[in-house]
Every structure is written in structure tokens, then in C-alpha cells.
C-alpha atoms as a PDB file:
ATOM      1  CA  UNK A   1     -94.441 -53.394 -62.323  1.00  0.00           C
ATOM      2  CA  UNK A   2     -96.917 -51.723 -64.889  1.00  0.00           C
ATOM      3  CA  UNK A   3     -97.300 -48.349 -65.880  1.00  0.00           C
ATOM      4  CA  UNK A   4     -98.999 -46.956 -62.545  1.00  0.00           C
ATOM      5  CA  UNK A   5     -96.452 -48.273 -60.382  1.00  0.00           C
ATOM      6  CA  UNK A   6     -94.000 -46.548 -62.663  1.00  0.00           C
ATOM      7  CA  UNK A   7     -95.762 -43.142 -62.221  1.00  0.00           C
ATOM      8  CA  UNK A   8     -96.046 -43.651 -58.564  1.00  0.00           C
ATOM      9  CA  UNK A   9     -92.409 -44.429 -58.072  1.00  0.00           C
ATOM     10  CA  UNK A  10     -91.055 -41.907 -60.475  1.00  0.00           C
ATOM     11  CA  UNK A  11     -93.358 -39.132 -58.818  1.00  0.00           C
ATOM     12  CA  UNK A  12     -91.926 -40.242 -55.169  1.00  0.00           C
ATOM     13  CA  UNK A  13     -88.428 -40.225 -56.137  1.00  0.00           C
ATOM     14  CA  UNK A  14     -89.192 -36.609 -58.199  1.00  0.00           C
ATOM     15  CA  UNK A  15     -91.257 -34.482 -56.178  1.00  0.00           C
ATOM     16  CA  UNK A  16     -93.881 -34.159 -59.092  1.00  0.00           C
ATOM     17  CA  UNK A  17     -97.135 -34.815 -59.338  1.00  0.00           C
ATOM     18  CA  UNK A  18     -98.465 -37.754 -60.078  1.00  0.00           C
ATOM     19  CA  UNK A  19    -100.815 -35.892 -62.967  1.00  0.00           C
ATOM     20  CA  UNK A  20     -96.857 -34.843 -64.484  1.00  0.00           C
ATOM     21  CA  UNK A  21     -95.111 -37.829 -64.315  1.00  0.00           C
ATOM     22  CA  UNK A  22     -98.240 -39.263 -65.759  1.00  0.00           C
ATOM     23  CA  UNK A  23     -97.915 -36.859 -69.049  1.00  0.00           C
ATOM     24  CA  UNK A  24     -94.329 -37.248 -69.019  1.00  0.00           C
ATOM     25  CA  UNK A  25     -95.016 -41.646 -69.260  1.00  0.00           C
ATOM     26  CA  UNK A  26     -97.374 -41.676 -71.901  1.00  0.00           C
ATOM     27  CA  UNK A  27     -95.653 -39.333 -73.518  1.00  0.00           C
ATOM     28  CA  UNK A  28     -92.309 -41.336 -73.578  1.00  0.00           C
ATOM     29  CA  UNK A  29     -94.173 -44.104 -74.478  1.00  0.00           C
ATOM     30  CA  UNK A  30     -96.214 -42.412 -77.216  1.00  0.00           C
ATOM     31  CA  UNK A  31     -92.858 -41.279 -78.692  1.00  0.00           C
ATOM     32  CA  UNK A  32     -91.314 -44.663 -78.564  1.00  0.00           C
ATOM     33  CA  UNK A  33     -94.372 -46.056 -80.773  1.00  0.00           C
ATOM     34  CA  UNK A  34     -94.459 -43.645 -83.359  1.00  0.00           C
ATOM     35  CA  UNK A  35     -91.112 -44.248 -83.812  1.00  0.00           C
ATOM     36  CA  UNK A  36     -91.384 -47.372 -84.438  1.00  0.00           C
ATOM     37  CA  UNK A  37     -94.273 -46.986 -86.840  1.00  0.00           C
ATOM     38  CA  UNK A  38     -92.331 -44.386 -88.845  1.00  0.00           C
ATOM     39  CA  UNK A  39     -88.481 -45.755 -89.128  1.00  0.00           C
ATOM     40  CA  UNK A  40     -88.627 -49.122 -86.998  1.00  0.00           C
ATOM     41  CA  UNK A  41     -85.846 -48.471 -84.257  1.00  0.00           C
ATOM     42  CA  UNK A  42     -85.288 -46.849 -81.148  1.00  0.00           C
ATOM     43  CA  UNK A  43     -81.867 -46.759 -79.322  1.00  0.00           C
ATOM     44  CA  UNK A  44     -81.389 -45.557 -75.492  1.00  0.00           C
ATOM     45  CA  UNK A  45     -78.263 -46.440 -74.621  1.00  0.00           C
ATOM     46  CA  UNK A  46     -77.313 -48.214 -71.609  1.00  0.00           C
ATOM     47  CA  UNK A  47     -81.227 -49.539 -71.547  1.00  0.00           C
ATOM     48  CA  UNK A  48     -81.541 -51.285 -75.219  1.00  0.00           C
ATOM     49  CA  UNK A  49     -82.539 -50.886 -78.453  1.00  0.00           C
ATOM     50  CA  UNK A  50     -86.763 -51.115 -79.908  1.00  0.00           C
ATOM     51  CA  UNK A  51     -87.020 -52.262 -83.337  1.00  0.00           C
ATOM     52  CA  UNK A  52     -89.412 -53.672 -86.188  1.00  0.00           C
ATOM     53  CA  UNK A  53     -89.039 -57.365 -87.036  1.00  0.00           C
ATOM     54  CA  UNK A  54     -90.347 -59.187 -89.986  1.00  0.00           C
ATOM     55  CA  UNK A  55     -91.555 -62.559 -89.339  1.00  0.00           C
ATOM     56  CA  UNK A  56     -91.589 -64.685 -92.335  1.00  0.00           C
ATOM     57  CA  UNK A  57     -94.723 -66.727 -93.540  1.00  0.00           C
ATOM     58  CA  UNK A  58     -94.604 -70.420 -91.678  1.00  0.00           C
ATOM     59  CA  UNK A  59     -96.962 -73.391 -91.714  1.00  0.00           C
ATOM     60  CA  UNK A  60     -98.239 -73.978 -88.269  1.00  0.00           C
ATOM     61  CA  UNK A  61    -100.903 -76.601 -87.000  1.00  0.00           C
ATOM     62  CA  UNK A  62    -103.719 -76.323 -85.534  1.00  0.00           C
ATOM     63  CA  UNK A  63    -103.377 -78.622 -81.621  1.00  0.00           C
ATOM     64  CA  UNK A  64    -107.810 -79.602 -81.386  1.00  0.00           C
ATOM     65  CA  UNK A  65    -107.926 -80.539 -85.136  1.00  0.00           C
ATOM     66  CA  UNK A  66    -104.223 -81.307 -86.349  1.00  0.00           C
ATOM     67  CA  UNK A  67    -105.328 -79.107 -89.280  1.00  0.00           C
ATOM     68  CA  UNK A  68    -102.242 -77.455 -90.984  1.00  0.00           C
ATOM     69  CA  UNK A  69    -102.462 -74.046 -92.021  1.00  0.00           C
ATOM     70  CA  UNK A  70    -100.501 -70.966 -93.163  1.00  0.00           C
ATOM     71  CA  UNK A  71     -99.754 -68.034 -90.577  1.00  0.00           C
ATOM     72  CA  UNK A  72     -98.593 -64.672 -92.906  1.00  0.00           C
ATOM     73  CA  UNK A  73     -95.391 -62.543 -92.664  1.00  0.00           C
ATOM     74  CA  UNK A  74     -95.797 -59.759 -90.196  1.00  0.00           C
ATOM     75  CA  UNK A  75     -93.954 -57.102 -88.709  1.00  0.00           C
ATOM     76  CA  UNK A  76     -93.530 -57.385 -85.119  1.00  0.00           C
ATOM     77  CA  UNK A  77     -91.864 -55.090 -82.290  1.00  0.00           C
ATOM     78  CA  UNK A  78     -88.906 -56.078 -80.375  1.00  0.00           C
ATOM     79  CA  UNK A  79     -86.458 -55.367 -77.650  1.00  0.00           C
ATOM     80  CA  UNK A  80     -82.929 -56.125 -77.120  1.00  0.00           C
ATOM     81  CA  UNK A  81     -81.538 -55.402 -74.296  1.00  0.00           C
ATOM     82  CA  UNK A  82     -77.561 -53.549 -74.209  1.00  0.00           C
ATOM     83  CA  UNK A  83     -74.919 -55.419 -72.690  1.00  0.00           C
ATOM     84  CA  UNK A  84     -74.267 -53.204 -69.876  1.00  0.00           C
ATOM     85  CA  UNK A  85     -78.058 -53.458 -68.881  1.00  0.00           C
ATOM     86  CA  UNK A  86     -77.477 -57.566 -68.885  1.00  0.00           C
ATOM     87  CA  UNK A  87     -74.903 -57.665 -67.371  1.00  0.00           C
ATOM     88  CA  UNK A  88     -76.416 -56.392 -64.273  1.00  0.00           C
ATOM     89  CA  UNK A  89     -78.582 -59.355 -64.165  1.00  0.00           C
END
């Protein structure tokens, strides 16, 4: 599913327009990053939790030229998903 099959089905299920549910997504979404860029984590319960991750700095090799070389620490985003939302699966 991506974000336009989201819209559609949420607009079916809601009666709203397309053009609304649209705002209402990227707005959720928007949210949800800035978020993340400001503190690092975002809980909704019963769905899961966003956060900020710090990879550390690793060595890492090059597959065409077996040349080894350093990749730097970085912050990435991740999502964990609650227990009650697993265990649906």
C-alpha cells in the first residue's frame, strides 16, 4: 500500500474527500517527521513507537574492489512495532 491507496481507502471508509484525507495524511506524516527531527521519538500506542537511532562508525568493504573503508556514525529513523500490534500477525 503507499500513500494514495491510503487516502483512497481512508476517504471510502470516511465519507471525505479525497482533497481532505489528503491534507489530513501529509499532515500526520509531516507531524511525525518534525518530531523526530526535534526530540527523536514518537509513541502511538497500540501501533508502535518512531525513534532516532545512532549508528556507530564501522569499517565496511567495498564487493568490485575488496577495498576497505570507513562508513561514519549517523542518526537513522526507526520503528518498533507494540506488542499488541505483533501479535496480530
Amino acid at each position: 500500500m503507499n500513500k494514495a491507496d491510503m487516502v483512497r481507502e481512508i476517504a471510502s471508509a470516511t465519507g471525505m474527500t479525497r482533497e481532505e484525507v489528503q491534507v489530513v495524511v501529509n499532515g500526520v506524516f509531516e507531524s511525525i517527521r518534525e518530531a523526530l527531527l526535534k526530540n527523536g521519538h514518537v509513541e502511538i500506542r497500540g501501533f508502535g513507537t518512531f525513534k532516532v537511532s545512532e549508528r556507530a562508525e564501522r569499517k565496511a568493504v567495498n564487493p568490485q574492489t575488496l577495498e576497505t573503508m570507513m562508513v561514519p556514525a549517523k542518526k537513522v529513523p526507526t520503528f518498533h512495532a507494540a506488542k499488541s500490534f505483533k501479535n496480530k500477525f
